[in-house]
PDB file of N, CA and C in Angstrom:
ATOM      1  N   UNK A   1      95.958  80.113 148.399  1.00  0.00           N
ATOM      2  CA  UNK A   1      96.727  80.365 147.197  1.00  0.00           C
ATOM      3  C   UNK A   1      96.978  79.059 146.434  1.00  0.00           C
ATOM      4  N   UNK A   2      97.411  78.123 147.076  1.00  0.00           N
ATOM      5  CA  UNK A   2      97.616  76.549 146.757  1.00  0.00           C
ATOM      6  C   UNK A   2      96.150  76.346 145.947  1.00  0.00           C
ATOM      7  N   UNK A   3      95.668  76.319 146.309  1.00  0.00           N
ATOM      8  CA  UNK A   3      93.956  76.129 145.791  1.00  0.00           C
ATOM      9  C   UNK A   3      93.571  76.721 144.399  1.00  0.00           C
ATOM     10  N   UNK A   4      94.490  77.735 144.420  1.00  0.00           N
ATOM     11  CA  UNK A   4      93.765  78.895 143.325  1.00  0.00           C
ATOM     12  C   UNK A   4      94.275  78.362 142.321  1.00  0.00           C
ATOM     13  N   UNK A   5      95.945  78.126 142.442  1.00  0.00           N
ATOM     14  CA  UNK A   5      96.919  77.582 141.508  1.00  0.00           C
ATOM     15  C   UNK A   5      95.774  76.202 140.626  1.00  0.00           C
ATOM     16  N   UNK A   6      95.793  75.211 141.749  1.00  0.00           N
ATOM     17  CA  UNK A   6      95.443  73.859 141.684  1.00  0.00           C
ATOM     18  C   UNK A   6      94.171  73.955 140.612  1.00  0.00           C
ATOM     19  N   UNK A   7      93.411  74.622 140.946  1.00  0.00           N
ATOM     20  CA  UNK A   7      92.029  75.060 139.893  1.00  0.00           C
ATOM     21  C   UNK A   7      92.549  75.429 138.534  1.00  0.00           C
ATOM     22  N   UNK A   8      93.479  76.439 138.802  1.00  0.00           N
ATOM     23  CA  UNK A   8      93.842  77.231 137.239  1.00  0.00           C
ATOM     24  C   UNK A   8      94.693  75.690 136.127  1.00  0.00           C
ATOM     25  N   UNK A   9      95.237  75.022 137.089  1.00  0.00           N
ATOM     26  CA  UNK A   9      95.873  74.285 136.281  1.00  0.00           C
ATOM     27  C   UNK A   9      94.760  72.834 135.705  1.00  0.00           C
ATOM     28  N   UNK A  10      94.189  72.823 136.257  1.00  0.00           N
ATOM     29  CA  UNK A  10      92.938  71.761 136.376  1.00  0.00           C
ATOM     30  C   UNK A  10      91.823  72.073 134.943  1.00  0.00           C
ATOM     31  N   UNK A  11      91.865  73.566 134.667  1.00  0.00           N
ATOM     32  CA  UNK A  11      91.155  74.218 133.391  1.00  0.00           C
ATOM     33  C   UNK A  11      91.522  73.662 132.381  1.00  0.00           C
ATOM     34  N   UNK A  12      90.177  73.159 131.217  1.00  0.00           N
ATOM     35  CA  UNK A  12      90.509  72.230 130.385  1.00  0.00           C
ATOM     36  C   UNK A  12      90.561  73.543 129.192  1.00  0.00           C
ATOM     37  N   UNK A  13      92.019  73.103 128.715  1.00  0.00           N
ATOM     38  CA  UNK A  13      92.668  74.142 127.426  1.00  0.00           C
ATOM     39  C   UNK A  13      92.057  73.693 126.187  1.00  0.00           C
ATOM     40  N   UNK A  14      91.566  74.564 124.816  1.00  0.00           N
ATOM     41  CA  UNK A  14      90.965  73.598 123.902  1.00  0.00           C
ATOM     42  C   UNK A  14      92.265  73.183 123.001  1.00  0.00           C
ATOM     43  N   UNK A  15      91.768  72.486 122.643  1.00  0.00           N
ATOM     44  CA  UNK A  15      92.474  72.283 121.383  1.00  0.00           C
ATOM     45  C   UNK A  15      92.500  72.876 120.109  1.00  0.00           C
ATOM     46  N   UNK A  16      94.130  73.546 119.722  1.00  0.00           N
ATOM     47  CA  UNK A  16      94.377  74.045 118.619  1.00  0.00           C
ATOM     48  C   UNK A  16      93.180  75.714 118.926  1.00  0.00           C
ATOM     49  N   UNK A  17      93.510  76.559 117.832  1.00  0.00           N
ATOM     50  CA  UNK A  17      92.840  77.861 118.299  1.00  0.00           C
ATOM     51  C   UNK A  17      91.246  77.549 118.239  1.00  0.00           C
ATOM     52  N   UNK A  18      90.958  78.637 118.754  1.00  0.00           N
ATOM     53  CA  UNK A  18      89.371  79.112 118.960  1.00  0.00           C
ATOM     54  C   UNK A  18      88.903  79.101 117.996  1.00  0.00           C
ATOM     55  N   UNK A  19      87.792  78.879 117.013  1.00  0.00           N
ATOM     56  CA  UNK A  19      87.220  79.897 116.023  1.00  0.00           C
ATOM     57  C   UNK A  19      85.768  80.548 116.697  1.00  0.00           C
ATOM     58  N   UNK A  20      86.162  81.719 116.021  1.00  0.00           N
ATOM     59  CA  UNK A  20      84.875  82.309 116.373  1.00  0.00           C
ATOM     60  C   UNK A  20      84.100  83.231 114.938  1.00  0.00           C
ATOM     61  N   UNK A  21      82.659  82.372 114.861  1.00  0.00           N
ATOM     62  CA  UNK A  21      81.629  82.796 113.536  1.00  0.00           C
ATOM     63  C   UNK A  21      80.827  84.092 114.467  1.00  0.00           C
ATOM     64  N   UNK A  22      81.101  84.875 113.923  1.00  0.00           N
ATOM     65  CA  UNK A  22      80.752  86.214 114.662  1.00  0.00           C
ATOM     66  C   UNK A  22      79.065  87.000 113.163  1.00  0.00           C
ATOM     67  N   UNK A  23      78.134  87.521 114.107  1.00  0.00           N
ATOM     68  CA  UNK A  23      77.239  88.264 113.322  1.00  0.00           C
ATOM     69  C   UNK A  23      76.581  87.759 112.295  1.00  0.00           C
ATOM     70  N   UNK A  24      76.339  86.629 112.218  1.00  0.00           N
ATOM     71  CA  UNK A  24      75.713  85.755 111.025  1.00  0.00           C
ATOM     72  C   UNK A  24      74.277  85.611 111.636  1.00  0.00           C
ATOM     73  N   UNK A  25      73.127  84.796 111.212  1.00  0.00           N
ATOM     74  CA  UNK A  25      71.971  84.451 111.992  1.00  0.00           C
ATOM     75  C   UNK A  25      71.957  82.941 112.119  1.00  0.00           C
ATOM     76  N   UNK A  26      71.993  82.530 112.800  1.00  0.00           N
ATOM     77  CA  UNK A  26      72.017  81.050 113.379  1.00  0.00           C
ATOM     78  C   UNK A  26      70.587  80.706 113.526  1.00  0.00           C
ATOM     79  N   UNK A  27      70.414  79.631 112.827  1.00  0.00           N
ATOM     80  CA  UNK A  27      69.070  78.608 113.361  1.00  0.00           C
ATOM     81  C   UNK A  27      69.698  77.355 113.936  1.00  0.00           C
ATOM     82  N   UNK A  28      69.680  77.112 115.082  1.00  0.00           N
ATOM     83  CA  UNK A  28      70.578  76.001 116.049  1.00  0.00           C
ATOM     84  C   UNK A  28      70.002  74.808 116.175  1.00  0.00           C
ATOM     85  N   UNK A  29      68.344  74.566 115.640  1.00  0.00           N
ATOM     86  CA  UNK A  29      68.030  72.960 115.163  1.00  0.00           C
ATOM     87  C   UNK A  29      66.802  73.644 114.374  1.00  0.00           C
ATOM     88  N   UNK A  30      66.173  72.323 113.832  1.00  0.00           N
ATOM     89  CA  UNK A  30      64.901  72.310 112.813  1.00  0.00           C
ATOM     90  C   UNK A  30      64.054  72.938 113.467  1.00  0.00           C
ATOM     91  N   UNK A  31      63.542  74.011 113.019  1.00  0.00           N
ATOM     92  CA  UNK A  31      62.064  74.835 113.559  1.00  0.00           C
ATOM     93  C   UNK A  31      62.402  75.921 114.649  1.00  0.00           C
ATOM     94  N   UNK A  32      64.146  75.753 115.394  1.00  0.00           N
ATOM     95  CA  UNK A  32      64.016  77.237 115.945  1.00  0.00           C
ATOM     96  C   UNK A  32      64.023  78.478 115.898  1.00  0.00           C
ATOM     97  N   UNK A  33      63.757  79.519 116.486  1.00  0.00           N
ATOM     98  CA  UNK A  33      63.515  80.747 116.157  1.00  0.00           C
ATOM     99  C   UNK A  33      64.738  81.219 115.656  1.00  0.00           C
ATOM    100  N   UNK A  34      65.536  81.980 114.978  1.00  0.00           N
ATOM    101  CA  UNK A  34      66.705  82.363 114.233  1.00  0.00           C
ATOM    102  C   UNK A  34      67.464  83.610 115.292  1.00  0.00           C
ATOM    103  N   UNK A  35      68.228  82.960 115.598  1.00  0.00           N
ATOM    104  CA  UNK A  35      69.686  84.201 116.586  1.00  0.00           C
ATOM    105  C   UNK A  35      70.439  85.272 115.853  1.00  0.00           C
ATOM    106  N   UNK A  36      69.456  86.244 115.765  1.00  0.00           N
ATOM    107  CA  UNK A  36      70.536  87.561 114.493  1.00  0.00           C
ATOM    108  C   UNK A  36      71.964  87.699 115.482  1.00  0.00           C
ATOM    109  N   UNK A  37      72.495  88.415 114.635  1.00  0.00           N
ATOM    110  CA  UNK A  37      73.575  88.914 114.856  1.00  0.00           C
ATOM    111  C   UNK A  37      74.875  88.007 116.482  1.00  0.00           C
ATOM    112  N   UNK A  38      74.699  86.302 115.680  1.00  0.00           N
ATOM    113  CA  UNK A  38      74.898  85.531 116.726  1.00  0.00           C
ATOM    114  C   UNK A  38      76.548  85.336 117.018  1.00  0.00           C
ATOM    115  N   UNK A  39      77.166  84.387 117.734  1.00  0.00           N
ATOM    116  CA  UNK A  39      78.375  83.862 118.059  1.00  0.00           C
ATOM    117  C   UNK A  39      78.326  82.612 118.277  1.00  0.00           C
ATOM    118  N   UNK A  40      79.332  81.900 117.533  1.00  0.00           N
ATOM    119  CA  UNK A  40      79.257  80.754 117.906  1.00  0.00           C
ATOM    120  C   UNK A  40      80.905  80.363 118.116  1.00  0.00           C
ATOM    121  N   UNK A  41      81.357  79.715 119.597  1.00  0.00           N
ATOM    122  CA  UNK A  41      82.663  79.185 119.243  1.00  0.00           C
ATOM    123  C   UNK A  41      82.881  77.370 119.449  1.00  0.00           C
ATOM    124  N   UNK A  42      83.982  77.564 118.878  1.00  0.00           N
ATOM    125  CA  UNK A  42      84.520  76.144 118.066  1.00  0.00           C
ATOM    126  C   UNK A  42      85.636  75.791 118.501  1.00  0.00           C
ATOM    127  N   UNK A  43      85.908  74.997 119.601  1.00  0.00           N
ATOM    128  CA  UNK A  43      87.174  74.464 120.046  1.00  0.00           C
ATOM    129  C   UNK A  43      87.416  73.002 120.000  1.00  0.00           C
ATOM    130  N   UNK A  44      88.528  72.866 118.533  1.00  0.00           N
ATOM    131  CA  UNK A  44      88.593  71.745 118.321  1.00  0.00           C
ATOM    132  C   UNK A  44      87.487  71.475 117.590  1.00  0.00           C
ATOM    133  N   UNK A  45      86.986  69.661 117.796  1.00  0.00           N
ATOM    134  CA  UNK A  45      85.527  69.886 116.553  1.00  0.00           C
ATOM    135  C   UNK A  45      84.473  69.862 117.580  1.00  0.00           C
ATOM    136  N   UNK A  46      84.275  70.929 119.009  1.00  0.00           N
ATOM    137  CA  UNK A  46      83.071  70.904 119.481  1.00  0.00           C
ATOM    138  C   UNK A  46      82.896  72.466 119.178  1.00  0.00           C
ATOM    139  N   UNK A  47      81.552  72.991 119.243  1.00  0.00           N
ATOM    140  CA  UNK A  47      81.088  73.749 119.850  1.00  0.00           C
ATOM    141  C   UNK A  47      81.069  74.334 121.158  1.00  0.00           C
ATOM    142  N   UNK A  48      81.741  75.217 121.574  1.00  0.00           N
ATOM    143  CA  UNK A  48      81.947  75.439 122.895  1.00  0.00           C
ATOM    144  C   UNK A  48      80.833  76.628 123.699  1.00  0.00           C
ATOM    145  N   UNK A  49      80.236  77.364 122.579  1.00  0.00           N
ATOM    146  CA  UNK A  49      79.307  78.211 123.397  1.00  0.00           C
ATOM    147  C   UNK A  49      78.564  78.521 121.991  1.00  0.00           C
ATOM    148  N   UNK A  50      77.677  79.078 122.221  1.00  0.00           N
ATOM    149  CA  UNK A  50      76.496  79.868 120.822  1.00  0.00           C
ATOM    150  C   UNK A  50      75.595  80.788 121.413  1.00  0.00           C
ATOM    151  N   UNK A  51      75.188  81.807 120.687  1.00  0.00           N
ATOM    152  CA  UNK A  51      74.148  82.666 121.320  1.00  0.00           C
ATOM    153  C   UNK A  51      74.615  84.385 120.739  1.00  0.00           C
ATOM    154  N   UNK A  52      73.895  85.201 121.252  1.00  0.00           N
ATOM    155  CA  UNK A  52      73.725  86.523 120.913  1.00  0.00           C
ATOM    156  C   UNK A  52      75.335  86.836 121.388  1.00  0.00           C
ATOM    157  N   UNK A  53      76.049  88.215 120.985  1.00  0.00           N
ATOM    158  CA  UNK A  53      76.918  88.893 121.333  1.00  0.00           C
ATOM    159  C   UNK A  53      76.770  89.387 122.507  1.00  0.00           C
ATOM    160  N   UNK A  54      75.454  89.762 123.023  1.00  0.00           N
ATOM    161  CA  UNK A  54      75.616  89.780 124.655  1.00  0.00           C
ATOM    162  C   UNK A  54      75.454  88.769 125.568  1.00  0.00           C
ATOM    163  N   UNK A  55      75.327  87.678 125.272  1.00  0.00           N
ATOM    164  CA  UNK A  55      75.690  86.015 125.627  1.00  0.00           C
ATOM    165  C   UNK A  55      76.553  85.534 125.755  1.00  0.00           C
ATOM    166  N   UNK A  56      77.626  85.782 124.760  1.00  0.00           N
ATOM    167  CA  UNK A  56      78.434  84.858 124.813  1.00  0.00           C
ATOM    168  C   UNK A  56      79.849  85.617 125.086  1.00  0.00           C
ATOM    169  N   UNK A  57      80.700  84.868 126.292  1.00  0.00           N
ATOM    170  CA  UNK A  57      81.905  85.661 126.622  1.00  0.00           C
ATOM    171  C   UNK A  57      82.737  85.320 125.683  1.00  0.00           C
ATOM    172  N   UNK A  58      83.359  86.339 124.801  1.00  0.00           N
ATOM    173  CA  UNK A  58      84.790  86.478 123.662  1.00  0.00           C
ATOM    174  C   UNK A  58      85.904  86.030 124.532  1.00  0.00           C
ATOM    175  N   UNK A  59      86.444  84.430 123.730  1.00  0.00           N
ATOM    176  CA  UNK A  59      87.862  84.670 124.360  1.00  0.00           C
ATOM    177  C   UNK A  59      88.982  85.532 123.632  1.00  0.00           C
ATOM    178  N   UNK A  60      90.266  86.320 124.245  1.00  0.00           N
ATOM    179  CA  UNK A  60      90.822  87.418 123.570  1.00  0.00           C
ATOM    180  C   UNK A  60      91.596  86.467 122.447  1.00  0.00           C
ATOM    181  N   UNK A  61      91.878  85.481 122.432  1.00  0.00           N
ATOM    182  CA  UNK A  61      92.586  84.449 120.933  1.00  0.00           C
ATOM    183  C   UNK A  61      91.615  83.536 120.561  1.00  0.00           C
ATOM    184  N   UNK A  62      91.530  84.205 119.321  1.00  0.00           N
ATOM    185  CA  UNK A  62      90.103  83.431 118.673  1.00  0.00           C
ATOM    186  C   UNK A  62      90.746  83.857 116.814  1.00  0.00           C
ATOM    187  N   UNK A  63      90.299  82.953 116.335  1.00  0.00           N
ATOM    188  CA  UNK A  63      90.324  83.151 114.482  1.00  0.00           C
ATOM    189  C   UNK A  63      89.079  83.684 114.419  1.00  0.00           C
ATOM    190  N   UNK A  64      88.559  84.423 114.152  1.00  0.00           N
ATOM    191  CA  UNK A  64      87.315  85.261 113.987  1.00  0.00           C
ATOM    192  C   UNK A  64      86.817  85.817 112.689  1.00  0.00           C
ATOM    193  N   UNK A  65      85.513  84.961 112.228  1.00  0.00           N
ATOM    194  CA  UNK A  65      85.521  84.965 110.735  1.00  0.00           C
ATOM    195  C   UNK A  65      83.771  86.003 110.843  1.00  0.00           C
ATOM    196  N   UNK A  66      84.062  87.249 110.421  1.00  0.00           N
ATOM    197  CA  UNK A  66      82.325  88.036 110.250  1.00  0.00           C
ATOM    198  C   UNK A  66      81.820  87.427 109.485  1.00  0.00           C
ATOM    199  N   UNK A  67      80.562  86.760 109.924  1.00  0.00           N
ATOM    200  CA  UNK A  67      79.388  86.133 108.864  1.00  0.00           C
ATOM    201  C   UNK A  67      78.254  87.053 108.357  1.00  0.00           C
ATOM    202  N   UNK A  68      78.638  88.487 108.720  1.00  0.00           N
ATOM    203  CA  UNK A  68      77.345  89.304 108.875  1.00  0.00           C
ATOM    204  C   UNK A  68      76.670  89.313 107.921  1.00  0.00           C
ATOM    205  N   UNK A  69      75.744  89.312 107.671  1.00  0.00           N
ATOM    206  CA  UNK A  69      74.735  89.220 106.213  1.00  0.00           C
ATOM    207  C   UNK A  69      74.027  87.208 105.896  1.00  0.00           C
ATOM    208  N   UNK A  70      75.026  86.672 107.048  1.00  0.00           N
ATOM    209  CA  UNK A  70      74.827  85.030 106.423  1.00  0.00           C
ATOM    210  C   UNK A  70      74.220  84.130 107.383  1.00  0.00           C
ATOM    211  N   UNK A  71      73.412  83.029 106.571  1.00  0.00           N
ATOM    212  CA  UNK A  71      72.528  81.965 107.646  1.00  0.00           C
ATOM    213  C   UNK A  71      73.875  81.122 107.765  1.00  0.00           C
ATOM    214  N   UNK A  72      73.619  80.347 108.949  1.00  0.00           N
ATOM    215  CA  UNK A  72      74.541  79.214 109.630  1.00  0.00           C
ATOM    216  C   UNK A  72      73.237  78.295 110.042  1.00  0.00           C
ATOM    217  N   UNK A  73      73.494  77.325 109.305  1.00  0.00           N
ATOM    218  CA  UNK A  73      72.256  76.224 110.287  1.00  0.00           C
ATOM    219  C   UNK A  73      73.302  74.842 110.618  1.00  0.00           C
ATOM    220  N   UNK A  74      72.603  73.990 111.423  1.00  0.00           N
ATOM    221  CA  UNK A  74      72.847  72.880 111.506  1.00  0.00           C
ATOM    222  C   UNK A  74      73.190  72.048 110.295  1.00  0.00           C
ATOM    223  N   UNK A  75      74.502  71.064 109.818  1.00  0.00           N
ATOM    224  CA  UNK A  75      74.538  70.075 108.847  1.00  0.00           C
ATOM    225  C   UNK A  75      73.060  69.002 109.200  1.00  0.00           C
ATOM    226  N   UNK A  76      72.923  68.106 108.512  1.00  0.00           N
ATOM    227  CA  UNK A  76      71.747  67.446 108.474  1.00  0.00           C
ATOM    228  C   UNK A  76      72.197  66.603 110.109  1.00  0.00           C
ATOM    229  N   UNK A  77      71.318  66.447 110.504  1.00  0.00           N
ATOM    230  CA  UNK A  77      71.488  65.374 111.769  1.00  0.00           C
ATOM    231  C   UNK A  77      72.305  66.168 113.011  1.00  0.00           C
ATOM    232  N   UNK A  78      72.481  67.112 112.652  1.00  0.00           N
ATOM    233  CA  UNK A  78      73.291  67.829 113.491  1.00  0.00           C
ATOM    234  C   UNK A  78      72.641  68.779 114.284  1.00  0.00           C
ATOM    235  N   UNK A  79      72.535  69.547 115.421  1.00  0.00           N
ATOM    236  CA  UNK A  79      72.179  71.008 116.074  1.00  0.00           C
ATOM    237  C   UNK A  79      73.715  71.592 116.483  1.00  0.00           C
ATOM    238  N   UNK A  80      73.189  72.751 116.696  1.00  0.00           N
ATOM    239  CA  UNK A  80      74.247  73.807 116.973  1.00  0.00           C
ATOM    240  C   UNK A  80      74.230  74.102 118.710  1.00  0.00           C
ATOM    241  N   UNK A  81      74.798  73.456 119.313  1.00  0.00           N
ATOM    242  CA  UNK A  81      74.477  73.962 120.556  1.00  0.00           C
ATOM    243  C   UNK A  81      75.975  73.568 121.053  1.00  0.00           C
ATOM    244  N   UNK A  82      75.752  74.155 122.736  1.00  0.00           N
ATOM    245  CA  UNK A  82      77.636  73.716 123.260  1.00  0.00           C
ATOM    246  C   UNK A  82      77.772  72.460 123.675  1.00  0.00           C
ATOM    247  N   UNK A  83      78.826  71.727 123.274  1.00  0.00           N
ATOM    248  CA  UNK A  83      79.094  70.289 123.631  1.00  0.00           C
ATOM    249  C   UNK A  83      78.697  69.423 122.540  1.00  0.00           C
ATOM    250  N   UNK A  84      77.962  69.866 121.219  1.00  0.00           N
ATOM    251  CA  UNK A  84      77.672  68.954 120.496  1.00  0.00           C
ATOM    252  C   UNK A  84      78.671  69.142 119.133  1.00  0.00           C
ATOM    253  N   UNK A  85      78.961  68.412 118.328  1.00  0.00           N
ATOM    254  CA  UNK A  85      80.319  68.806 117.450  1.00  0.00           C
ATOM    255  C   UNK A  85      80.063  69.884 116.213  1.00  0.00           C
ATOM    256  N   UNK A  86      80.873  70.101 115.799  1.00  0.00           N
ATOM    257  CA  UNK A  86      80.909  71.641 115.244  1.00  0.00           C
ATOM    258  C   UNK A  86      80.516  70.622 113.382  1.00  0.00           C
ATOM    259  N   UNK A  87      79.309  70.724 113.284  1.00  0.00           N
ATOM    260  CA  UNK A  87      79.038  70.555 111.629  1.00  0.00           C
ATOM    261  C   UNK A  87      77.428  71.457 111.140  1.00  0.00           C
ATOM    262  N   UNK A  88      78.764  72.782 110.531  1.00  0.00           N
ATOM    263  CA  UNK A  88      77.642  73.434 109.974  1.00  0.00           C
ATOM    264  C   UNK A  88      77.323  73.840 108.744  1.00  0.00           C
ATOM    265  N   UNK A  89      76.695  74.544 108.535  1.00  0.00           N
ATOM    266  CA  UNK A  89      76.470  75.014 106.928  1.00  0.00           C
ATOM    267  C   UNK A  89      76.136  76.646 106.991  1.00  0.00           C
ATOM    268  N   UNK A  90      77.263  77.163 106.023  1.00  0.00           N
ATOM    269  CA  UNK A  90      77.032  78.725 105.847  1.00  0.00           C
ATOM    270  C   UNK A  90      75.806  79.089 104.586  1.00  0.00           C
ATOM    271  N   UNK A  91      75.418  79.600 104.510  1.00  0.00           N
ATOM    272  CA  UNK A  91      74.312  80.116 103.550  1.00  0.00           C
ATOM    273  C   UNK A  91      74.252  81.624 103.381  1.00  0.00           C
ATOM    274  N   UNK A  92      73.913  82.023 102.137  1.00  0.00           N
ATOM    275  CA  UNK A  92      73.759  83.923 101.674  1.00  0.00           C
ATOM    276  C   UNK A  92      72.719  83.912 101.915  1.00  0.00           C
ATOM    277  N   UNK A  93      71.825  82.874 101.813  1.00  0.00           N
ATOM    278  CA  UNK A  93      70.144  83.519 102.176  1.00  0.00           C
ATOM    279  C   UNK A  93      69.551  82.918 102.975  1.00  0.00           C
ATOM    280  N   UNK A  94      68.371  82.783 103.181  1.00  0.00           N
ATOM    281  CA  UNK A  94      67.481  82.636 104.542  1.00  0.00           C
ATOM    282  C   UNK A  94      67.187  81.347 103.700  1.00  0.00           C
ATOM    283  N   UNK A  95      67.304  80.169 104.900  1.00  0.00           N
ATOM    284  CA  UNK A  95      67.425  78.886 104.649  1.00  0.00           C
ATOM    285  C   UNK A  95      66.382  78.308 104.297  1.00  0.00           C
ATOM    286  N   UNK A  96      66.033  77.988 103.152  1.00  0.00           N
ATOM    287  CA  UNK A  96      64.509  77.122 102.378  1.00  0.00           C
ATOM    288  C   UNK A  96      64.741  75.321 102.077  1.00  0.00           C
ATOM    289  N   UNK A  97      65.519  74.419 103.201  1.00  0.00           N
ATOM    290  CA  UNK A  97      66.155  73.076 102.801  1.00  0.00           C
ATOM    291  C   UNK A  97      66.394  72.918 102.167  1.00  0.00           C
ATOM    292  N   UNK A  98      67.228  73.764 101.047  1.00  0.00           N
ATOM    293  CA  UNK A  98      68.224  73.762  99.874  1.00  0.00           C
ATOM    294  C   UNK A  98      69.698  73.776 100.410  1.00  0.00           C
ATOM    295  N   UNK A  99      70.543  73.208 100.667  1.00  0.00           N
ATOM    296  CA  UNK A  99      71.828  73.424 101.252  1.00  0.00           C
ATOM    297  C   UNK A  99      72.618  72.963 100.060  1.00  0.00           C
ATOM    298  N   UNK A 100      72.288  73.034  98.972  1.00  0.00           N
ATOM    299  CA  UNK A 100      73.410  72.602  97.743  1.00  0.00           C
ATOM    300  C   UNK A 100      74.076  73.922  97.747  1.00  0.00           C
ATOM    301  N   UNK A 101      73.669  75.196  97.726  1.00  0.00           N
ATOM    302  CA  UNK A 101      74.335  76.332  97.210  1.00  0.00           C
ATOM    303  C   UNK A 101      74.992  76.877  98.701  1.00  0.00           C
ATOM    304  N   UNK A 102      75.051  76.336  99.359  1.00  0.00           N
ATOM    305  CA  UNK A 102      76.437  76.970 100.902  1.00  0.00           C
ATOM    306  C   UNK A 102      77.327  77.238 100.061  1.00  0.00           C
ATOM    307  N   UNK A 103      78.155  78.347 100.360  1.00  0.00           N
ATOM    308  CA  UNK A 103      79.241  79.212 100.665  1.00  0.00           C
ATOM    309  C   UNK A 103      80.641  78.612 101.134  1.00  0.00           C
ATOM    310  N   UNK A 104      79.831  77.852 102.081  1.00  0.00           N
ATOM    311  CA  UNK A 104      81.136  77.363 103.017  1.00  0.00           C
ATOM    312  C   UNK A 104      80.353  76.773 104.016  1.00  0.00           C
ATOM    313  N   UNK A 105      81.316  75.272 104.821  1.00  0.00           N
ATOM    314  CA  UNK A 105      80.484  74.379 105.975  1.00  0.00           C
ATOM    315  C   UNK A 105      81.629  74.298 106.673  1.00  0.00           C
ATOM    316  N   UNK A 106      81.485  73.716 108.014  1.00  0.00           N
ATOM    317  CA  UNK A 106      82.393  73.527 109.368  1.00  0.00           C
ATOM    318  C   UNK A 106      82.214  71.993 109.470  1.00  0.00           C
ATOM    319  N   UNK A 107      83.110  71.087 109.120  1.00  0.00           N
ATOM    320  CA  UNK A 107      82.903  69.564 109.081  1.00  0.00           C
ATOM    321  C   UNK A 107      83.815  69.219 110.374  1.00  0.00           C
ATOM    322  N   UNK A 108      83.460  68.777 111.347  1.00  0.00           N
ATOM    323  CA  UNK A 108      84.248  68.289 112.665  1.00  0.00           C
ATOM    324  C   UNK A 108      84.808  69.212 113.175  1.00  0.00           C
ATOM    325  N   UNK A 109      84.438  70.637 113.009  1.00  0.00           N
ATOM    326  CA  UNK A 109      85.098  71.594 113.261  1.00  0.00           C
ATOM    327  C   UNK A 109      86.295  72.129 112.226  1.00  0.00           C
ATOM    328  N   UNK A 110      86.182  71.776 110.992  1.00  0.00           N
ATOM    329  CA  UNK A 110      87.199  72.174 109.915  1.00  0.00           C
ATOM    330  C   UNK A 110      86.668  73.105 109.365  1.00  0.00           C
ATOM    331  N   UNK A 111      87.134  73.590 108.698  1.00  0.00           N
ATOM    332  CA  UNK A 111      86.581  74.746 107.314  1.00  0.00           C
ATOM    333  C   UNK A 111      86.654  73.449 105.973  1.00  0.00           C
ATOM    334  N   UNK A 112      85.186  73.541 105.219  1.00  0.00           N
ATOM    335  CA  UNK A 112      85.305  72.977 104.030  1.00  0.00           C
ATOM    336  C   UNK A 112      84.773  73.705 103.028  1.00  0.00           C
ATOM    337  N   UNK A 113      84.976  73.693 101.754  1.00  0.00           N
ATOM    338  CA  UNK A 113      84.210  74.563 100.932  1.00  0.00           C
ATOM    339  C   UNK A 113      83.696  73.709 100.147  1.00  0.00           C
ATOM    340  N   UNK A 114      82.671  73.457  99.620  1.00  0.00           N
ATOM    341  CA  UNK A 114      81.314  72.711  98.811  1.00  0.00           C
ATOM    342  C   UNK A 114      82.613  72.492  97.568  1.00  0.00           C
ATOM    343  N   UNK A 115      82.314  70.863  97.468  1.00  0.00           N
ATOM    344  CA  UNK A 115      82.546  70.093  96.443  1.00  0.00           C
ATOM    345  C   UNK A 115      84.561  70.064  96.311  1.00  0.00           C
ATOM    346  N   UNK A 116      84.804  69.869  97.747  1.00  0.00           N
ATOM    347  CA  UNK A 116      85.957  69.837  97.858  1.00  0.00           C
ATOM    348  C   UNK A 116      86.200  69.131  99.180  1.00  0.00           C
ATOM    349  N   UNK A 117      87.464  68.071  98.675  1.00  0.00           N
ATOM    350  CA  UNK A 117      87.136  67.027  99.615  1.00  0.00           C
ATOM    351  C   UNK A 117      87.689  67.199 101.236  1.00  0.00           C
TER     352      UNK A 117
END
């Protein structure tokens, strides 16, 4: 029982809430195949998991934003994977290396909206 405690308390808590980009299509670096209907979460400014809805375990407190219909790629220099920091770019259409017209980006794990500082 001592043991069980000792583990539970030892679990690294994230920082500040979860977000979770739910149902969007993710391309997670240059040239990979595209993740429909993906998940990606965000604790603090990392990435904590990415992948399909049957991949990835939902934690039950999460900010949970539906991307359904939208590309998410990597910011420039960046990939989308777990452990690497949360900088992305939302997009309405299927990504042609035009990223002037995003929607909305994830800078260190923030919410930013194009042309606002």
């Amino acid at each position: 029982m001592a043991v069980l405690l000792l583990l539970a308390a030892c679990q690294r808590k994230p920082n500040g809430p979860v977000k979770m980009l739910i149902g969007g299509t993710t391309i997670v670096s240059e040239g990979a195949a595209p993740v429909e209907d993906s998940i990606i979460l965000i604790a603090g400014n990392k990435i904590q998991a990415v992948g399909t809805r049957n991949d990835v375990e939902i934690p039950k407190a999460t900010d949970r934003t539906d991307l359904t219909g939208e590309w998410i790629v990597p910011a420039a220099g960046a990939t989308i994977a777990a452990g690497e920091r949360a900088n992305l770019i939302i997009l309405k259409h299927v990504p042609n290396g035009n990223t002037s017209d995003a929607t909305a980006m994830i800078v260190d794990g923030e919410w930013k909206l194009p042309g606002k500082p």
